[in-house]
Protein backbone atom coordinates (compact mmCIF):
# COMPACT_ATOMS: atom_id res chain seq x y z
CA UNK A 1 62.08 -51.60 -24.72
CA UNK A 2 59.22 -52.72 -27.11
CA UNK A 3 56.91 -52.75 -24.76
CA UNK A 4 57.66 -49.36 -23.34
CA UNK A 5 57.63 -48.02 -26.82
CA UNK A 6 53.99 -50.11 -27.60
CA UNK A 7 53.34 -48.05 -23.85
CA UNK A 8 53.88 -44.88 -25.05
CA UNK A 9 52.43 -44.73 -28.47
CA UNK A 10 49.36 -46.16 -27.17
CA UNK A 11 49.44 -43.22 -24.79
CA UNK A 12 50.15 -40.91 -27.47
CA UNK A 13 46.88 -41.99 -29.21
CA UNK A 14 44.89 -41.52 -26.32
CA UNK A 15 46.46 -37.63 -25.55
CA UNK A 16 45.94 -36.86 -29.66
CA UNK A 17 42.37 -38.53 -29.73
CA UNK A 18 41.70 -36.04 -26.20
CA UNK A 19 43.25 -32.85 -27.86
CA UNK A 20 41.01 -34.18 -31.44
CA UNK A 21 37.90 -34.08 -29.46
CA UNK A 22 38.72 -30.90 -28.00
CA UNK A 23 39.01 -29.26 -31.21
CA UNK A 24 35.54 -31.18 -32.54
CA UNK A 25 33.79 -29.67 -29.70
CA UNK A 26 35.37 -26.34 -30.23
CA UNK A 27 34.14 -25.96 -33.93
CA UNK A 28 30.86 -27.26 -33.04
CA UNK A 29 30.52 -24.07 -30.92
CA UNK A 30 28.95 -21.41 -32.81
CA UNK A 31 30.89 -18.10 -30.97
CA UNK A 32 28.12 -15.58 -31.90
CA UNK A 33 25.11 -17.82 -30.16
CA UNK A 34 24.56 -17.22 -26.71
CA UNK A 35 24.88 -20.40 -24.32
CA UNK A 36 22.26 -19.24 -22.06
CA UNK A 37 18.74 -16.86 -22.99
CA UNK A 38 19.33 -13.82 -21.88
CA UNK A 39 17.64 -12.94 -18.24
CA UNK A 40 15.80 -10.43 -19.51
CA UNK A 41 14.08 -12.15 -22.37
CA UNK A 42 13.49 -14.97 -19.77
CA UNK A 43 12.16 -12.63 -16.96
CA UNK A 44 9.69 -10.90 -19.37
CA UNK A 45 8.36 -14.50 -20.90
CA UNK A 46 7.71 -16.06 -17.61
CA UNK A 47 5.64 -12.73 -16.21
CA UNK A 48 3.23 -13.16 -19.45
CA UNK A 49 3.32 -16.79 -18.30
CA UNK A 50 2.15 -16.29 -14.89
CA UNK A 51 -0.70 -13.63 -16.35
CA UNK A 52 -1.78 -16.49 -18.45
CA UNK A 53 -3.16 -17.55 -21.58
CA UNK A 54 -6.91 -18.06 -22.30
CA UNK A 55 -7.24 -21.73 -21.42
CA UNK A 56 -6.08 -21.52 -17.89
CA UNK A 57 -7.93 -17.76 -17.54
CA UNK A 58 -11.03 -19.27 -19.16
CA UNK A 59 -10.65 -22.35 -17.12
CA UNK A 60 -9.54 -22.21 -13.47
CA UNK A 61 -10.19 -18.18 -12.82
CA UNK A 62 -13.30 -17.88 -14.64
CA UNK A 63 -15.34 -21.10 -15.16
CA UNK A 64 -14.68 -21.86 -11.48
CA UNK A 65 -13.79 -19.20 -9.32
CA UNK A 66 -15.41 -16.06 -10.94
CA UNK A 67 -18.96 -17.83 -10.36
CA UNK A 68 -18.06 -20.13 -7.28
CA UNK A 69 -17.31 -16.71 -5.44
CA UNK A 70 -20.37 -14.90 -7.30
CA UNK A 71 -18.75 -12.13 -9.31
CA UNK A 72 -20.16 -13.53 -12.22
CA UNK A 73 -22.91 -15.98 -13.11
CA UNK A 74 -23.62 -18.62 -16.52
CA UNK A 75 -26.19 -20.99 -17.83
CA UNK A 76 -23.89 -22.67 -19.94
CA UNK A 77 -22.64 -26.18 -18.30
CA UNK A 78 -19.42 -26.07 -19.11
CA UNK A 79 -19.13 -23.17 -16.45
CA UNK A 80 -19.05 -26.18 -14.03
CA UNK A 81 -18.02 -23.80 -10.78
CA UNK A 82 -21.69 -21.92 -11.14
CA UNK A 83 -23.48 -25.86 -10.08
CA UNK A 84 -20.33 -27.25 -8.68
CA UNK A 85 -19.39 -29.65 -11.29
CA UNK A 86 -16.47 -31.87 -11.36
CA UNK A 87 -14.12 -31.16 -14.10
CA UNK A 88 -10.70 -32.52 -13.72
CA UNK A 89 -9.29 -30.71 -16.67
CA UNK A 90 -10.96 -27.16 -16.26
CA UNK A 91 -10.70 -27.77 -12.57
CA UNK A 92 -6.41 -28.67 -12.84
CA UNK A 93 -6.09 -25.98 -15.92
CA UNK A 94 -3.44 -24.14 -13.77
CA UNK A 95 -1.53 -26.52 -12.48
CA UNK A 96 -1.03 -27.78 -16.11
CA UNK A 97 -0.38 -24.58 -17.81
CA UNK A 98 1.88 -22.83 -14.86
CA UNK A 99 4.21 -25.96 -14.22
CA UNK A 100 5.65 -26.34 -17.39
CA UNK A 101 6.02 -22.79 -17.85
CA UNK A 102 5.81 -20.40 -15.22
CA UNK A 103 7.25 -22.83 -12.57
CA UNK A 104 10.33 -23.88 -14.85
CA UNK A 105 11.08 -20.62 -16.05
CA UNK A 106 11.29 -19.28 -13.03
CA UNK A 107 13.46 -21.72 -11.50
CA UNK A 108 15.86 -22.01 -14.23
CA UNK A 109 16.00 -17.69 -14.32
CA UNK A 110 17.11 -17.87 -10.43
CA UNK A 111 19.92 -21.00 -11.70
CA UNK A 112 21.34 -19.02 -14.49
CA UNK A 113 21.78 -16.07 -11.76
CA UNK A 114 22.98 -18.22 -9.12
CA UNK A 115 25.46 -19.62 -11.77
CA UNK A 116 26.43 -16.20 -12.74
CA UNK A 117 26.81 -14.80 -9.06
CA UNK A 118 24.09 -12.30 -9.22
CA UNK A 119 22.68 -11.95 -5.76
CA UNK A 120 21.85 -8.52 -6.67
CA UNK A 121 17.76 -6.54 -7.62
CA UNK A 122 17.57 -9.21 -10.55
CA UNK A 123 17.82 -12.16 -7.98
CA UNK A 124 15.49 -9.93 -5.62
CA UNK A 125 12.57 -9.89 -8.31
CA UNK A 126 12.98 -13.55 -9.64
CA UNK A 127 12.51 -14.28 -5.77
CA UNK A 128 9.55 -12.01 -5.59
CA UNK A 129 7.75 -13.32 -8.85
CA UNK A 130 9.01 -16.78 -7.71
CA UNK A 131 6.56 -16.51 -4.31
CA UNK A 132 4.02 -14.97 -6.74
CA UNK A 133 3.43 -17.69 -8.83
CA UNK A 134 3.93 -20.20 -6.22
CA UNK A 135 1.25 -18.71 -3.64
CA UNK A 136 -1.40 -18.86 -6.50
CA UNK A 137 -0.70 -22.95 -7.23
CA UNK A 138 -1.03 -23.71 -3.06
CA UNK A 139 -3.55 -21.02 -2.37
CA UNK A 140 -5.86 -22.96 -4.94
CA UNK A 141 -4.77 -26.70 -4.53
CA UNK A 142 -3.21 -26.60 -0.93
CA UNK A 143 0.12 -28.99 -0.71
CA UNK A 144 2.14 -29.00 -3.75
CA UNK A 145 5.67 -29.32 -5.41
CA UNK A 146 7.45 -26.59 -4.47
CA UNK A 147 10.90 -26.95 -2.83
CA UNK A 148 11.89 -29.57 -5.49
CA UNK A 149 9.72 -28.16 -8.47
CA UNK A 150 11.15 -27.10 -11.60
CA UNK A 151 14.45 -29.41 -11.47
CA UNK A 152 13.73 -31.64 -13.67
CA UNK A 153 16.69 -30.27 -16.14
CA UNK A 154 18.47 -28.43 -13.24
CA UNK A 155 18.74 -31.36 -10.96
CA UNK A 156 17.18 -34.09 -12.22
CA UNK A 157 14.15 -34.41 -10.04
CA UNK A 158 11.44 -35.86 -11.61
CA UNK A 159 9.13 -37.12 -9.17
CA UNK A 160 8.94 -33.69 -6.79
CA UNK A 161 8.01 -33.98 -2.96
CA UNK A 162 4.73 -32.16 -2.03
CA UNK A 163 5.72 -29.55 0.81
CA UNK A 164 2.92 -29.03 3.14
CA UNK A 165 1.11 -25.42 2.80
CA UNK A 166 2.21 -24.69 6.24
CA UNK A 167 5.96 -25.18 5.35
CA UNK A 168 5.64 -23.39 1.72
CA UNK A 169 4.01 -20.49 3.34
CA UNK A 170 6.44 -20.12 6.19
CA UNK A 171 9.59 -20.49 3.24
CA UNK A 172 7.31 -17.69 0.98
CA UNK A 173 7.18 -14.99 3.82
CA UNK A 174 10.86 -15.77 4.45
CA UNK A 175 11.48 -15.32 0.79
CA UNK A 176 9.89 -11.98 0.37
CA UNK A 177 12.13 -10.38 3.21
CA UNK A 178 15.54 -11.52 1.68
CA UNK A 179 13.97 -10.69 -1.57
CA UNK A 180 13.30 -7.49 -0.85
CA UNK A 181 16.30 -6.94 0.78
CA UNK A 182 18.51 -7.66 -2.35
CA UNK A 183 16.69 -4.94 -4.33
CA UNK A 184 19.18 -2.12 -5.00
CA UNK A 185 18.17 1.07 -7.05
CA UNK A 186 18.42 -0.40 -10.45
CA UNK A 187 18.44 -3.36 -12.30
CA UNK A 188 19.98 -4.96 -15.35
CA UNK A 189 16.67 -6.53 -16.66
CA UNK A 190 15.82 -3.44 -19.04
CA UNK A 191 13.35 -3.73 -21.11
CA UNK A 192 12.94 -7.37 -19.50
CA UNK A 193 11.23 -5.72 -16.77
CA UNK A 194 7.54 -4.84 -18.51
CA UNK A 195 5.98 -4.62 -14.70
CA UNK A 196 7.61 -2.03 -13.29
CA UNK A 197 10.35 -0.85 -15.85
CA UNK A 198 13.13 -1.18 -13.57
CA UNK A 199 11.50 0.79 -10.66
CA UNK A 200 12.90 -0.73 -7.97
CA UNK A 201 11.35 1.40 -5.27
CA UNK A 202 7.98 -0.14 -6.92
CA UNK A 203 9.12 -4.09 -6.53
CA UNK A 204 9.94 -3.16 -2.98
CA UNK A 205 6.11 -1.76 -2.51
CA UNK A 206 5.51 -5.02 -4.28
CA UNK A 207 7.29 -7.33 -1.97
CA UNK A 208 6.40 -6.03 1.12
CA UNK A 209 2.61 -5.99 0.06
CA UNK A 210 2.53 -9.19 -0.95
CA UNK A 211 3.85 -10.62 2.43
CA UNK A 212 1.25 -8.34 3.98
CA UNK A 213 -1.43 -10.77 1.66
CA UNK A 214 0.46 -13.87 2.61
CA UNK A 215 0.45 -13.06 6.43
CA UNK A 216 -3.15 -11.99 6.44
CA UNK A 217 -4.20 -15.41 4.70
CA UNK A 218 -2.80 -17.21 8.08
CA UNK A 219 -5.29 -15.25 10.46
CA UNK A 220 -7.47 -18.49 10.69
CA UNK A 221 -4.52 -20.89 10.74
CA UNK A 222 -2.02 -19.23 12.65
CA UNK A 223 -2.93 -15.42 14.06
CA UNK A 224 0.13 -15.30 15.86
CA UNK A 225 2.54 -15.34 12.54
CA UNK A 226 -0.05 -13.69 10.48
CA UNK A 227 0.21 -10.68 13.21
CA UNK A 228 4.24 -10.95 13.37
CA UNK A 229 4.86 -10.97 9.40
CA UNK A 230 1.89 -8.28 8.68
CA UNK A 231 3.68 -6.12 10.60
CA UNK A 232 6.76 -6.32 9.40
CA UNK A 233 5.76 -5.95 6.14
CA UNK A 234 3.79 -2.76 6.85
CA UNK A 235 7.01 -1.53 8.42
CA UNK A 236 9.58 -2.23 5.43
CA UNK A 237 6.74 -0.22 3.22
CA UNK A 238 3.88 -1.14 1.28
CA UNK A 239 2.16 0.43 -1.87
CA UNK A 240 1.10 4.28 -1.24
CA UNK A 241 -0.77 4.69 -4.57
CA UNK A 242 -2.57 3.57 -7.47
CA UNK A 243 0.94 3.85 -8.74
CA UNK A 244 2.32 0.89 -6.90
CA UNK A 245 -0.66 -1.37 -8.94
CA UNK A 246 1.04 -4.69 -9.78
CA UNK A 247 0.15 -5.69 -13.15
CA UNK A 248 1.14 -6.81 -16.31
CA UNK A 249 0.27 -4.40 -19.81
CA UNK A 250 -1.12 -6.98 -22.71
CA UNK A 251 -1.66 -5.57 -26.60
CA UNK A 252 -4.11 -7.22 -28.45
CA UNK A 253 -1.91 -9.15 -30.62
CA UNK A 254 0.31 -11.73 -31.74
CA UNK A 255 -1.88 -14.16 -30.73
CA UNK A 256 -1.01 -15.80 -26.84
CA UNK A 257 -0.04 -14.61 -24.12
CA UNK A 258 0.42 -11.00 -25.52
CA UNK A 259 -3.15 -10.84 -24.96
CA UNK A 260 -5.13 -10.78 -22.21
CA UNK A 261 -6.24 -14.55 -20.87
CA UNK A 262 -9.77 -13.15 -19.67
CA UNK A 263 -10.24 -10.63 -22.32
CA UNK A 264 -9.86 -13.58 -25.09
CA UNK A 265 -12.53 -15.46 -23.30
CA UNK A 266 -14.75 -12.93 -23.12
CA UNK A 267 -14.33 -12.16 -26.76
CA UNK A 268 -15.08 -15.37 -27.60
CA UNK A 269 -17.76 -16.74 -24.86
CA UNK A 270 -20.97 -14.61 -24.80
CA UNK A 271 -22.79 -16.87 -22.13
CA UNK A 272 -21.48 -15.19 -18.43
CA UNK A 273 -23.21 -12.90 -16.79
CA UNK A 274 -23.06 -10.11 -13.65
CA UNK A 275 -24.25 -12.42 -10.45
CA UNK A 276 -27.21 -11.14 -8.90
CA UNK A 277 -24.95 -11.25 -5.72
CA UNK A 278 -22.48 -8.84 -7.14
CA UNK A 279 -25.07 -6.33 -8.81
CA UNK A 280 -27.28 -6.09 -5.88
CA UNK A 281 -24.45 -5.52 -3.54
CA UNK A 282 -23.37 -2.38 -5.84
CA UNK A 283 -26.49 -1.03 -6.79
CA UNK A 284 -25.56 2.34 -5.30
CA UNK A 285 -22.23 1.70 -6.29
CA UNK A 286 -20.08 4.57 -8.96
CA UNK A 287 -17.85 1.64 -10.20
CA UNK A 288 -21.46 -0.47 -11.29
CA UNK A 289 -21.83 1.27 -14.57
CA UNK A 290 -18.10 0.81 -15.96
CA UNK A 291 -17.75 -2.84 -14.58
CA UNK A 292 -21.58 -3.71 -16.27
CA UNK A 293 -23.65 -3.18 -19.31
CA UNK A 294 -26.74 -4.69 -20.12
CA UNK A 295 -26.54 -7.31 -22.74
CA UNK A 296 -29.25 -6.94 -25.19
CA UNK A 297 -28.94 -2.95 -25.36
CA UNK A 298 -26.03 -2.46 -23.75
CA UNK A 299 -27.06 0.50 -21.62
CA UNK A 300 -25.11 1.10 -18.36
CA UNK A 301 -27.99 2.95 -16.51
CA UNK A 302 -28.45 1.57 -13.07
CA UNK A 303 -32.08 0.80 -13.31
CA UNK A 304 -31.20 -1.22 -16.70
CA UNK A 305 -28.49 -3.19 -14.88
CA UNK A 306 -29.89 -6.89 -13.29
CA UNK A 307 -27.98 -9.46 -12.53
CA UNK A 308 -28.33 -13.27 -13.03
CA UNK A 309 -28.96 -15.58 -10.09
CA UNK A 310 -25.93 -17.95 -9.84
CA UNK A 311 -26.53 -21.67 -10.51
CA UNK A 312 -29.56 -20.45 -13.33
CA UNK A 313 -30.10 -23.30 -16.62
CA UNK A 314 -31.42 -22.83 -19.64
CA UNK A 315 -34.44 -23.92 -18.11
CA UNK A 316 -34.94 -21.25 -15.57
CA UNK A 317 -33.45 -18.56 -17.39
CA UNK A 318 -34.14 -18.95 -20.96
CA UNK A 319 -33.58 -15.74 -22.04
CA UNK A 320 -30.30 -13.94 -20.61
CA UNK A 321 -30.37 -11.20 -22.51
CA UNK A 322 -32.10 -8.87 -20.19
CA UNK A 323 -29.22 -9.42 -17.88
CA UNK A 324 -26.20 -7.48 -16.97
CA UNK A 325 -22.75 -8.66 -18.42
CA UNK A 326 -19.61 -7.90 -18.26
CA UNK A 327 -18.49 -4.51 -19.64
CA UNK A 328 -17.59 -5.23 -23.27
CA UNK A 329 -16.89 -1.20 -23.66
CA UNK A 330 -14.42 -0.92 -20.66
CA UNK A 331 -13.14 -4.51 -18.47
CA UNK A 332 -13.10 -6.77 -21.06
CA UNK A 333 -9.99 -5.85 -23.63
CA UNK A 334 -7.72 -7.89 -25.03
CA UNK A 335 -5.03 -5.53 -24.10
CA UNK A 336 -6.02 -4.68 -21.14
CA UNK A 337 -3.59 -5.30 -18.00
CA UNK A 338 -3.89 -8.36 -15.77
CA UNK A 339 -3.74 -7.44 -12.02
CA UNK A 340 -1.75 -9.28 -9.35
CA UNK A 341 -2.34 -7.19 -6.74
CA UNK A 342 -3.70 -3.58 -6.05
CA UNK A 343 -3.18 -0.57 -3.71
CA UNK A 344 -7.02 -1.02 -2.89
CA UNK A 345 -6.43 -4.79 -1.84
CA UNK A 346 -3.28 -2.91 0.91
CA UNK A 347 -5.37 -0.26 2.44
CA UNK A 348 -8.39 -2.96 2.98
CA UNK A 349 -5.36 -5.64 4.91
CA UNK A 350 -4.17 -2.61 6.99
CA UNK A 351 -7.88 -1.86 7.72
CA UNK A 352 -8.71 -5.37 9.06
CA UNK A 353 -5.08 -5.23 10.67
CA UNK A 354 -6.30 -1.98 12.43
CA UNK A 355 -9.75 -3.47 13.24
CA UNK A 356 -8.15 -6.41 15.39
CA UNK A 357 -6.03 -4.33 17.37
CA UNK A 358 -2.85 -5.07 15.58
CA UNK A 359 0.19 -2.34 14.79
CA UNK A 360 -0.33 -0.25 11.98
CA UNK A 361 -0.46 3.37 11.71
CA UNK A 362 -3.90 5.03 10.76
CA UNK A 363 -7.49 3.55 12.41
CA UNK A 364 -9.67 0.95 10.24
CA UNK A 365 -12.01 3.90 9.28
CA UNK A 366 -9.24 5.49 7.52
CA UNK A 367 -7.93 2.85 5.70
CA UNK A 368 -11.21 1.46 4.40
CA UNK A 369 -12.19 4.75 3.09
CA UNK A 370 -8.60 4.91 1.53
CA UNK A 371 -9.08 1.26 0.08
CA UNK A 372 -12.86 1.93 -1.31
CA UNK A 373 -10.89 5.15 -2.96
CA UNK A 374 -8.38 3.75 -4.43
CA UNK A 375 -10.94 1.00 -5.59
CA UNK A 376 -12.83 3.07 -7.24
CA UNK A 377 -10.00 5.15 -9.09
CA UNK A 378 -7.85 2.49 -9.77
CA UNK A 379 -10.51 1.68 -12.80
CA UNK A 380 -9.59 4.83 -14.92
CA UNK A 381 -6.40 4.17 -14.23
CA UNK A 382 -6.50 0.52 -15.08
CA UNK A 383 -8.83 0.85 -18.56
CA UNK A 384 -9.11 3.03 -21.04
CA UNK A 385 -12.76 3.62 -21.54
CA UNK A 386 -13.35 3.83 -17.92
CA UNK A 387 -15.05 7.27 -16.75
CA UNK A 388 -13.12 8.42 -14.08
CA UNK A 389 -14.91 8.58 -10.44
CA UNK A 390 -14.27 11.65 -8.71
CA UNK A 391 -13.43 12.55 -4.87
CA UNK A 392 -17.08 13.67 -4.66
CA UNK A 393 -18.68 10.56 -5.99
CA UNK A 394 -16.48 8.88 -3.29
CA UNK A 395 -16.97 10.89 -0.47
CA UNK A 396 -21.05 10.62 -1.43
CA UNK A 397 -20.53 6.55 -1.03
CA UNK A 398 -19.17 7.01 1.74
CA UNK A 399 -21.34 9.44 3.26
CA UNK A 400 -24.32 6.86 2.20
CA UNK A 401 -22.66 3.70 3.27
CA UNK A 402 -19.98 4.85 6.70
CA UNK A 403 -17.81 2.29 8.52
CA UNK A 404 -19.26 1.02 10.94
CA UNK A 405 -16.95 -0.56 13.48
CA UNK A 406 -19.20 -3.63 15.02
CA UNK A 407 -19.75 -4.67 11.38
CA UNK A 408 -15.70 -3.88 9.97
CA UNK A 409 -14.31 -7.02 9.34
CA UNK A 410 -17.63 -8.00 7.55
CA UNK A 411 -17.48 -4.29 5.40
CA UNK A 412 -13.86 -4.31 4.91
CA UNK A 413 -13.98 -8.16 3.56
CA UNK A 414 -17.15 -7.18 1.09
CA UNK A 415 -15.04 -4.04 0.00
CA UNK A 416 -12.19 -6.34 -0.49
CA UNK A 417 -14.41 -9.06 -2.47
CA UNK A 418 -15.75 -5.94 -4.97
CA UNK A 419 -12.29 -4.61 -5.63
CA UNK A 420 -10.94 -8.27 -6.44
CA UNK A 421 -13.22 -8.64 -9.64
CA UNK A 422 -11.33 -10.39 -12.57
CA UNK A 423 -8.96 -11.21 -9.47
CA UNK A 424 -9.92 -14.12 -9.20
CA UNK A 425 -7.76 -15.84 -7.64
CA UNK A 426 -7.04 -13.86 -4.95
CA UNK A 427 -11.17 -13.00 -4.27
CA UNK A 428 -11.85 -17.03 -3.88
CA UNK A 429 -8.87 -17.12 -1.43
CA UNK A 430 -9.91 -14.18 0.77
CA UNK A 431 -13.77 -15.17 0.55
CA UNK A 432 -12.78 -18.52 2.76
CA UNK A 433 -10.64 -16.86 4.78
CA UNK A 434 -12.57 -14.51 5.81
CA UNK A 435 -16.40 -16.04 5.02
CA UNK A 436 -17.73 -12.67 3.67
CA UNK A 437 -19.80 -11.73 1.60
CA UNK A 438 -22.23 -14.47 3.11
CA UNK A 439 -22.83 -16.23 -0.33
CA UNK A 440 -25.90 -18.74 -0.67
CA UNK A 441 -24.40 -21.55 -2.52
CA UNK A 442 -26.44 -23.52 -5.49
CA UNK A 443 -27.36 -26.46 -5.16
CA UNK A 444 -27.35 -28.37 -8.81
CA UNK A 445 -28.45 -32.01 -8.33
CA UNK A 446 -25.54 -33.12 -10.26
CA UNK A 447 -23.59 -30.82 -8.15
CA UNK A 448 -20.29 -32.92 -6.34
CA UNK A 449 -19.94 -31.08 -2.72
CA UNK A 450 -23.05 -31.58 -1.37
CA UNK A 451 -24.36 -28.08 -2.32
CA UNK A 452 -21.96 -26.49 -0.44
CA UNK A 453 -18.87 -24.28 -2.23
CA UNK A 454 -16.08 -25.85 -2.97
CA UNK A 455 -12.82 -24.96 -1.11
CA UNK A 456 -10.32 -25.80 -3.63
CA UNK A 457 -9.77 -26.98 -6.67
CA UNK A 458 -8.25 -30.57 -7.18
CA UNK A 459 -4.82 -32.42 -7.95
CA UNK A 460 -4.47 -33.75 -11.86
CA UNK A 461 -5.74 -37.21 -11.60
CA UNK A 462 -2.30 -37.96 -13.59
CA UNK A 463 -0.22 -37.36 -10.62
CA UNK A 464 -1.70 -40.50 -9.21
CA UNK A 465 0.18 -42.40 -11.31
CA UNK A 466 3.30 -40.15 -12.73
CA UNK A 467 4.30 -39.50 -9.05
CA UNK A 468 2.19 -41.83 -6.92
CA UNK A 469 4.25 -41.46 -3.85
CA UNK A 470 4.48 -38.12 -3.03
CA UNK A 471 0.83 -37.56 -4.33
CA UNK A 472 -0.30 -40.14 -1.91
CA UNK A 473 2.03 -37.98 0.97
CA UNK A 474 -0.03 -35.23 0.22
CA UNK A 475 -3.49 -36.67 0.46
CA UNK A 476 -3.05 -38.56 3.44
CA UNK A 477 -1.68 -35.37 5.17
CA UNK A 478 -4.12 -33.23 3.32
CA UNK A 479 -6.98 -34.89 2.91
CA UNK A 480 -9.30 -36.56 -0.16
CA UNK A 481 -8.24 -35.43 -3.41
CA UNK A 482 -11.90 -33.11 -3.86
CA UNK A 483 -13.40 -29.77 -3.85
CA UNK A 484 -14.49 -29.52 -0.50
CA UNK A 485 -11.29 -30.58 1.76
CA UNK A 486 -9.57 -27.46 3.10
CA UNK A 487 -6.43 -26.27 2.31
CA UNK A 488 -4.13 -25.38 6.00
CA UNK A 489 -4.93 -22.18 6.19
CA UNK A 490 -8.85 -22.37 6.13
CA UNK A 491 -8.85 -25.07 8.60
């Protein structure tokens, strides 16, 4: 009998201590704090994320690709893309910046819904922005994490597997259909939603044009699939206006990522300059004098407006002032938006879609005169002090320079290149897909690709050690770990 009773007051500890604890953790629970962010708080931080601050902007999109594709040109060395300098941490700047934030928000946004059972528009544009921000990291490096990135806190993987591109990009155009498919005809994210404000007829434009990008990147690697999923998308409905633009509004302050990445650099870097490749090519061009202004004077008159031969020093050029720079009246706001992806950039895919023979409604003349419109209107549209370019000025552009079909793909892909400026991401992707404009590369002495242009920027060198394994996956299925291995698709 003793020992039964010993039996059950020992047990009767154990039960009180349980029910104790149960009440500690209770009033250590404050009832008016929210367990979990709101969605909509979350969904509007990680969009500013994926625009970016100034260090990645400054870094990645303009130090490297701006000048590497010829949109813009410097003397300063730091601006190691214009002489094909090796940089690890300029060169890695958005791999650094977007997978702590844009990568993990995102991820842990599409958990919380998946915890919550939301399967509904929210889950459709968390999937959409997902493949956004995702395309941009393997477009520019090739093979990364991707199926296992972001679960460090979710699931505990700290070491992620590198997909290959050719799996991510298969998974991304799969993504965008069942994305777009869960978009109903409103959404919960409010005020959460500072792309399109809830218009869900506008993420489904957005969707569907983006897959029409993605598919068109795999012409070179795989025409077959880029033929099947380009059509498809054009079919389920792409942008039909300026409207449709996908961007993302900044305002000059608080300081961050309220602002405008490139419009803080520009504030506070005066050394770029228009490429001489870029200005010549638009010399009879409306959209010249609102993109360009002459530095020293600032005058916007075409005869005033040269532009700088890419891979210049302070040797050869020692005086840059009589060169064009970017627009400091018009492009080059802190609050102005950040484009992911234009109307323009759609019309100019169907165009080349139409020029080899694939389904789409409408010939390749149409289109590219539809693109080069919407090009050229989208500016007024996009900034504030733009003059607005008129059906006249575009029908005498056109009049002056006509499609010409045994030269499309070559016109299209220049047209496509012009209306990508301050796109830079998506300009250095479609210049080695396509090869046009034919660019004559510098050739630096202390220049790491053999004078040729790089076609990719590199892995952190930290990833050698921090996740050796899968990093060394990647570059023996990839190739070396520099700028001039090829990612899948431009192989």
């Amino acid at each position: 009998m003793k020992k039964i009773l010993l039996t059950f007051f020992a047990l009767s500890l154990v039960l009180s201590s349980c029910e104790f604890d149960k009440g500690f953790e209770e009033l250590n629970v404050n009832p008016a704090k929210a367990s979990q962010i709101d969605v909509a708080n979350k969904f509007a931080s990680v969009i500013l994320q994926t625009s970016g601050g100034r260090y990645e902007n400054w870094r990645a999109s303009l130090i490297y690709q701006s000048v590497m594709i010829q949109h813009f040109s410097s003397t300063a060395g730091y601006w190691s893309g214009d002489r094909y300098f090796r940089n690890d941490g300029y060169a890695t700047s958005l791999w650094d910046r977007y997978y702590p934030s844009a990568v993990k928000e995102i991820e842990d946004i599409r958990a919380q819904l998946t915890s919550e059972g939301n399967s509904g528009s929210e889950m459709g544009m968390t999937r959409i922005l997902r493949v956004f921000i995702y395309s941009r990291l393997t477009d520019l490096h090739g093979d990364i994490p991707y199926s296992e990135a972001g679960q460090g806190y979710i699931n505990g993987i700290l070491k992620p597997k590198y997909d290959a591109q050719q799996d991510i990009y298969m998974d991304m155009l799969k993504e965008l259909e069942a994305a777009v498919a869960q978009l109903g005809s409103s959404t919960t994210m409010g005020a959460g939603d500072i792309m399109f404000q809830g218009n869900m007829a506008k993420w489904k434009a957005w969707g569907n044009s983006m897959m029409l990008r993605l598919a068109m990147r795999l012409t070179k690697a795989d025409s077959a699939t880029a033929k099947a999923w380009a059509e498809k998308a054009v079919a389920a409905g792409t942008m039909t206006s300026n409207d449709h633009i996908a961007m993302v509004p900044h305002t000059d302050g608080p300081e961050g990522i309220n602002k405008n990445g490139h419009g803080e650099v520009f504030d506070a870097d005066g050394n770029p300059r228009m490429s001489k490749t870029f200005v010549d090519w638009m010399k009879d061009d409306p959209r010249l004098p609102i993109l360009a202004a002459r530095r020293s004077d600032k005058s916007t008159a075409i005869a005033d407006l040269i532009g700088m031969p890419n891979g210049s020093t302070g040797v050869t050029v020692p005086d840059t002032s009589i060169y064009a720079e970017p627009n400091r009246n018009v492009i080059t706001g802190r609050d102005a938006p950040m484009v992911f992806q234009t109307y323009a950039e759609v019309r100019l895919l169907k165009a080349e879609m139409a020029f080899r023979g694939w389904s789409v409604p409408g010939d390749a003349k149409t289109h590219y005169e539809a693109g080069v419109k919407a090009a050229m209107q989208m500016l007024s549209q996009l900034y504030t002090n733009a003059a607005a370019i008129s059906d006249a000025q575009v029908a005498d552009y056109l009049a002056a320079k006509p499609y010409d079909a045994s030269k499309g793909w070559e016109m299209i892909s220049e047209q496509y290149w012009a209306a990508t400026l301050l796109n830079e991401y998506e300009a250095f992707s479609n210049w080695r897909r396509t090869g046009y404009p034919t660019l004559t590369p510098t050739n630096d002495p202390g220049n790491v690709t053999g004078g040729t242009i790089p076609r990719r920027l590199i892995y952190p060198t930290g990833e050698e050690s921090t996740n050796a394994d899968n990093f060394a996956a990647a570059i023996a299925r990839q190739g070396p770990n520099d700028f001039t291995t090829r990612v899948w698709w431009d192989k």
